[in-house]
C-alpha atoms as a PDB file:
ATOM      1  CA  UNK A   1     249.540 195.768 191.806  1.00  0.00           C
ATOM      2  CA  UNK A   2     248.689 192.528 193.226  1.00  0.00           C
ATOM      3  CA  UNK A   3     244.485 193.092 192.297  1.00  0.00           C
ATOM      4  CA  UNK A   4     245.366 192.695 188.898  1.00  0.00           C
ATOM      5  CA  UNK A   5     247.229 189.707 188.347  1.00  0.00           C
ATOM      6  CA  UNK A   6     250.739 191.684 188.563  1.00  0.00           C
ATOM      7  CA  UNK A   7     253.845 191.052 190.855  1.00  0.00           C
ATOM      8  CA  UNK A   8     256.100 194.033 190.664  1.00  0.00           C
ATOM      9  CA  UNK A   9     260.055 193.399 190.220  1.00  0.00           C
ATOM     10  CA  UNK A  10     261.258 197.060 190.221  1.00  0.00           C
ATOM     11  CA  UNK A  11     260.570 200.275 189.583  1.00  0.00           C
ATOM     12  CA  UNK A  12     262.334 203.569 188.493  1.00  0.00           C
ATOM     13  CA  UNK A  13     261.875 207.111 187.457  1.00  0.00           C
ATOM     14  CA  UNK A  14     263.524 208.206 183.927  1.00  0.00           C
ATOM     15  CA  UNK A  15     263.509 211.469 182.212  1.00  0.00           C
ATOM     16  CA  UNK A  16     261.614 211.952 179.110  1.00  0.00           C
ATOM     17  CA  UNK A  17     263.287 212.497 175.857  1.00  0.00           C
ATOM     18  CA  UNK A  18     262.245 216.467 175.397  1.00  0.00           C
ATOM     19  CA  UNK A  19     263.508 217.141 178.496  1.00  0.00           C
ATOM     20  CA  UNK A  20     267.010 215.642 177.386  1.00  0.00           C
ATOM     21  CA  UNK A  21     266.876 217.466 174.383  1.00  0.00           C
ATOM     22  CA  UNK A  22     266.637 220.628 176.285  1.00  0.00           C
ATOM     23  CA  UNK A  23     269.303 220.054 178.473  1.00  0.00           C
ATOM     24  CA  UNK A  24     271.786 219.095 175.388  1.00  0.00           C
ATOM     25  CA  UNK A  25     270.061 221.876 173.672  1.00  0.00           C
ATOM     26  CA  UNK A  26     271.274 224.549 176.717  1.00  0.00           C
ATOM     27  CA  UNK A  27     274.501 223.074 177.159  1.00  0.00           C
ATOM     28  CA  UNK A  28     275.075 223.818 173.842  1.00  0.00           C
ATOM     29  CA  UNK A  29     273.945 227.320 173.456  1.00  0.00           C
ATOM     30  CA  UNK A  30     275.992 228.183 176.939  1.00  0.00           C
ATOM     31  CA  UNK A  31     279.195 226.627 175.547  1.00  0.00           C
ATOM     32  CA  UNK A  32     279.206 228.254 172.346  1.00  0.00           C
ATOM     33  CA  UNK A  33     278.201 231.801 173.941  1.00  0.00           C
ATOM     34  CA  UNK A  34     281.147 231.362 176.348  1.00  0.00           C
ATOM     35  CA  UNK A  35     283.097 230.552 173.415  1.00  0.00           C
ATOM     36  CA  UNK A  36     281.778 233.889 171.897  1.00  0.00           C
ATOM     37  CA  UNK A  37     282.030 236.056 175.007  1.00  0.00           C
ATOM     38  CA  UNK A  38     285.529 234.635 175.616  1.00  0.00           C
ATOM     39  CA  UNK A  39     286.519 235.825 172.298  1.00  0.00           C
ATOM     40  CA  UNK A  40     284.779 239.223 172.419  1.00  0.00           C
ATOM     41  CA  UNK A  41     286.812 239.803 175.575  1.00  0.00           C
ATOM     42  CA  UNK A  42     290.053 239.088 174.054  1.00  0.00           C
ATOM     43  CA  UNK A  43     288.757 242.182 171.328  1.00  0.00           C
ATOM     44  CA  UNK A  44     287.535 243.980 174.239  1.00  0.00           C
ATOM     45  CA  UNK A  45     284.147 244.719 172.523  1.00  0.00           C
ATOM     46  CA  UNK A  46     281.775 245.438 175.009  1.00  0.00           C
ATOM     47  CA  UNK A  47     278.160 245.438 173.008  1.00  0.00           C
ATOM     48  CA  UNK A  48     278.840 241.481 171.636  1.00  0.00           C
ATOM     49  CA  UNK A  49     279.952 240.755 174.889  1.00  0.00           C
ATOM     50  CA  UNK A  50     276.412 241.708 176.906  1.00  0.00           C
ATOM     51  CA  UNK A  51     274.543 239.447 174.226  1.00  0.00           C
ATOM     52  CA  UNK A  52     276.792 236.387 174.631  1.00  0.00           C
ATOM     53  CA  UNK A  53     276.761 236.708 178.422  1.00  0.00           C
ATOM     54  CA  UNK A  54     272.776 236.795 178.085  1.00  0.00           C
ATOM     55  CA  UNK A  55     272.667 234.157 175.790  1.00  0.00           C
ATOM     56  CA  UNK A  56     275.315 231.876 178.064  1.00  0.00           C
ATOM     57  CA  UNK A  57     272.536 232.784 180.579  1.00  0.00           C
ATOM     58  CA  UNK A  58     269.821 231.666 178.421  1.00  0.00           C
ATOM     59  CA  UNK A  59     271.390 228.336 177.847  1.00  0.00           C
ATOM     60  CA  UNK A  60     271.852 227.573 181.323  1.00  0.00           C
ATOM     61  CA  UNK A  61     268.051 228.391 182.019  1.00  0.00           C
ATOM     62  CA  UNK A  62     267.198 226.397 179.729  1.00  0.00           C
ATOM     63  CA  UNK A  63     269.348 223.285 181.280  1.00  0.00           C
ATOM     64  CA  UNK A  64     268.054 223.984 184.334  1.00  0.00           C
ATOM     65  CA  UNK A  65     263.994 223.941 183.240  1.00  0.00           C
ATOM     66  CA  UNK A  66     264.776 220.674 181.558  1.00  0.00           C
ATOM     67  CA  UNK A  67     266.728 218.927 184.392  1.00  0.00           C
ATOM     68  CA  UNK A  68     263.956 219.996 186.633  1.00  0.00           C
ATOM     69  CA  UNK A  69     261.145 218.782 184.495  1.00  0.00           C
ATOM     70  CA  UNK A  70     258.848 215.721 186.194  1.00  0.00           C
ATOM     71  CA  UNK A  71     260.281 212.022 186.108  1.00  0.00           C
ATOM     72  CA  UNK A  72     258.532 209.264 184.712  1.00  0.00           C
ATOM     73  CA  UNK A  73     258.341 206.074 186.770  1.00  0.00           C
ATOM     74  CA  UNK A  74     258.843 203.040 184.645  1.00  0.00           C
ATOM     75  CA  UNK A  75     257.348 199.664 186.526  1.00  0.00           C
ATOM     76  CA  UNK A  76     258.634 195.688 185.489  1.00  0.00           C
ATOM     77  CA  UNK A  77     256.065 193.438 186.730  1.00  0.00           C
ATOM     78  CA  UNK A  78     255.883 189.589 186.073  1.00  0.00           C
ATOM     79  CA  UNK A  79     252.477 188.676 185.546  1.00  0.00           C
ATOM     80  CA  UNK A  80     251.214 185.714 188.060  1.00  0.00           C
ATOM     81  CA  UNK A  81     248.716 183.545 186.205  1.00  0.00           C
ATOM     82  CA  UNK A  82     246.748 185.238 183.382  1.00  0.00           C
ATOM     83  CA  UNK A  83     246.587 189.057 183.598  1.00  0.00           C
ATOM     84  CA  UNK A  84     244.181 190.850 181.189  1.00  0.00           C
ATOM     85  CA  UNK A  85     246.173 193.545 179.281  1.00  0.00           C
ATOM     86  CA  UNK A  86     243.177 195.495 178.638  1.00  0.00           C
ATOM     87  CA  UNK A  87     242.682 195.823 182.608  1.00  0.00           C
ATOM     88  CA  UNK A  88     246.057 196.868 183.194  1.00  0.00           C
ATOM     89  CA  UNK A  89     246.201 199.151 180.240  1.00  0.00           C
ATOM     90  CA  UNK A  90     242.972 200.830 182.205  1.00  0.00           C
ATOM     91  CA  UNK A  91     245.761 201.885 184.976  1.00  0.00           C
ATOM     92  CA  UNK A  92     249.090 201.898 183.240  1.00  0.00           C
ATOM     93  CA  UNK A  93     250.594 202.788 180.031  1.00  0.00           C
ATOM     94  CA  UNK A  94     252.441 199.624 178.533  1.00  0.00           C
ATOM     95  CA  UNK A  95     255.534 200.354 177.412  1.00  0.00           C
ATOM     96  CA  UNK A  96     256.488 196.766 176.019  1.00  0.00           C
ATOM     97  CA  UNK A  97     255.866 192.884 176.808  1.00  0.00           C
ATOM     98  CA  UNK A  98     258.422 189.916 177.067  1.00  0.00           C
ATOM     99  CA  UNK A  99     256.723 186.853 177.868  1.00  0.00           C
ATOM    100  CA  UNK A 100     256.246 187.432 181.351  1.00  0.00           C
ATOM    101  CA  UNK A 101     257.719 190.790 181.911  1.00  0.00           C
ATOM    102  CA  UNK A 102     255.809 193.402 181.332  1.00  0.00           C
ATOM    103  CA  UNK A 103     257.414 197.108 181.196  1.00  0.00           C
ATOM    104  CA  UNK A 104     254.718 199.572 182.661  1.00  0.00           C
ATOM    105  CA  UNK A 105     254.896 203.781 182.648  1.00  0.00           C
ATOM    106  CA  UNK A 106     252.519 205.229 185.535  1.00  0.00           C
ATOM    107  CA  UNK A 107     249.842 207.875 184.062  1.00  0.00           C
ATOM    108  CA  UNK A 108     251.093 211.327 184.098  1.00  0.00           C
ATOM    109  CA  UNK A 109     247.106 212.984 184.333  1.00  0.00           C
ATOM    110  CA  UNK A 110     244.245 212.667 182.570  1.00  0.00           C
ATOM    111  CA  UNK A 111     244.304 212.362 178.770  1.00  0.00           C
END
């Protein structure tokens, strides 16, 4: 970071927003198919209770794929003297700027 006029203060990895969603989104399906295999147990139906133990399944899969999904690092940098946004926007994406601060995301691939 130094080449290009930036000092960086810290850095961290964050989770993207779809991959939230899908965990809330599987926690939610899992809880409510417990809920419904719990209560097709205390029938003692048999056929309901297969698809809410599949679905409960489901819902944890789908937790799981979007807890395991790939981080984002997120970079604050102070800029030392004048630092051309353009040439920094060439490397990362630039998530916001405060005066000196400058909130960076590193490039995911190619676009």
């Amino acid at each position: 970071m130094g080449a290009s006029g930036l000092i960086q203060m810290n850095a961290h990895m964050v989770m993207r927003g779809w991959a939230i969603g899908m965990i809330i989104a599987g926690t939610v399906i899992a809880v409510l198919a417990a809920v419904g295999l719990a209560a097709s147990i205390a029938r003692r139906r048999t056929r309901p209770g297969i698809a809410f133990t599949a679905l409960a399944l489901a819902g944890v899969m789908l937790m799981t794929a979007g807890a395991r999904q790939p981080r984002v690092k997120l970079i604050r940098a102070c800029a030392e003297g004048q630092v051309s946004l353009e040439a920094v926007a060439a490397i990362y994406d630039i998530i916001a700027v405060d005066g000196k601060m400058i909130t960076l995301a590193e490039r995911q691939g190619p676009r």
